[in-house]
Protein backbone atom coordinates (compact mmCIF):
# COMPACT_ATOMS: atom_id res chain seq x y z
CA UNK A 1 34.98 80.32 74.68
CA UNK A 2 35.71 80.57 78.50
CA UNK A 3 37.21 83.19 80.22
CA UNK A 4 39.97 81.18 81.15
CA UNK A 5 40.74 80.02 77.63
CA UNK A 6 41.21 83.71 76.66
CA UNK A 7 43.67 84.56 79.70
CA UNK A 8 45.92 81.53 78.12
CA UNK A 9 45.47 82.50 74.58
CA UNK A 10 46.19 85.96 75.65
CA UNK A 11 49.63 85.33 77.50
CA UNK A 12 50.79 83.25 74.38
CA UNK A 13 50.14 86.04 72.42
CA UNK A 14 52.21 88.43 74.12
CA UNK A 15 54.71 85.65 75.09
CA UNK A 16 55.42 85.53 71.23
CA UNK A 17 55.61 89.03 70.64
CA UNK A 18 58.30 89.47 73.59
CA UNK A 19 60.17 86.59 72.04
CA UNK A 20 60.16 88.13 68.30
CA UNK A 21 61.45 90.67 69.61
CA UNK A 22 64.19 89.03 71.23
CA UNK A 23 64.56 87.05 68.47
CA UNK A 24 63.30 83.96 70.10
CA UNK A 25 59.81 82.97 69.69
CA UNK A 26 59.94 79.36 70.52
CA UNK A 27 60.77 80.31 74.01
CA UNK A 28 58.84 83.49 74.29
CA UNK A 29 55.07 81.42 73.43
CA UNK A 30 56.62 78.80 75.90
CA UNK A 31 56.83 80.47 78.89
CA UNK A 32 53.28 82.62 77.53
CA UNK A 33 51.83 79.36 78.21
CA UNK A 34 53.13 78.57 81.43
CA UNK A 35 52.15 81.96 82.71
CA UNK A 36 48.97 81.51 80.87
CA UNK A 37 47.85 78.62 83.18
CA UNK A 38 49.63 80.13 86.06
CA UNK A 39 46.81 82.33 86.47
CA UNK A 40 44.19 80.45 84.95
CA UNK A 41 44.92 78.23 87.96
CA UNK A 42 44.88 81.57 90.14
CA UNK A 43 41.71 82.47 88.64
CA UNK A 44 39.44 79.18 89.25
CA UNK A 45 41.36 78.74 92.45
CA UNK A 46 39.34 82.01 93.36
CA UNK A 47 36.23 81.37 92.33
C-alpha cells in the first residue's frame, strides 16, 4: 500500500469519528476524503 493511500484512508478515518460524534457521519467521512486527497495532492506535488 502507498504512502499516499494511507494519508487518505487515514483522514476518512478521523473524518468519521468527528462526524459520529457530531452525529453526522455521512458528512464527516466526506469531507475526510476531500482533505484526504488535499494533501495527497500536496504530498506528490512535493516530491
Amino acid at each position: 500500500m502507498k504512502r499516499e493511500d494511507v494519508i487518505i484512508y487515514a483522514c476518512v478515518i478521523i473524518g468519521a469519528g468527528v462526524g459520529l460524534m457530531l452525529d453526522q457521519a455521512l458528512p464527516g467521512v466526506l469531507i475526510g476524503l476531500g482533505v484526504g486527497y488535499l494533501i495527497k495532492q500536496g504530498i506528490s506535488n512535493d516530491q
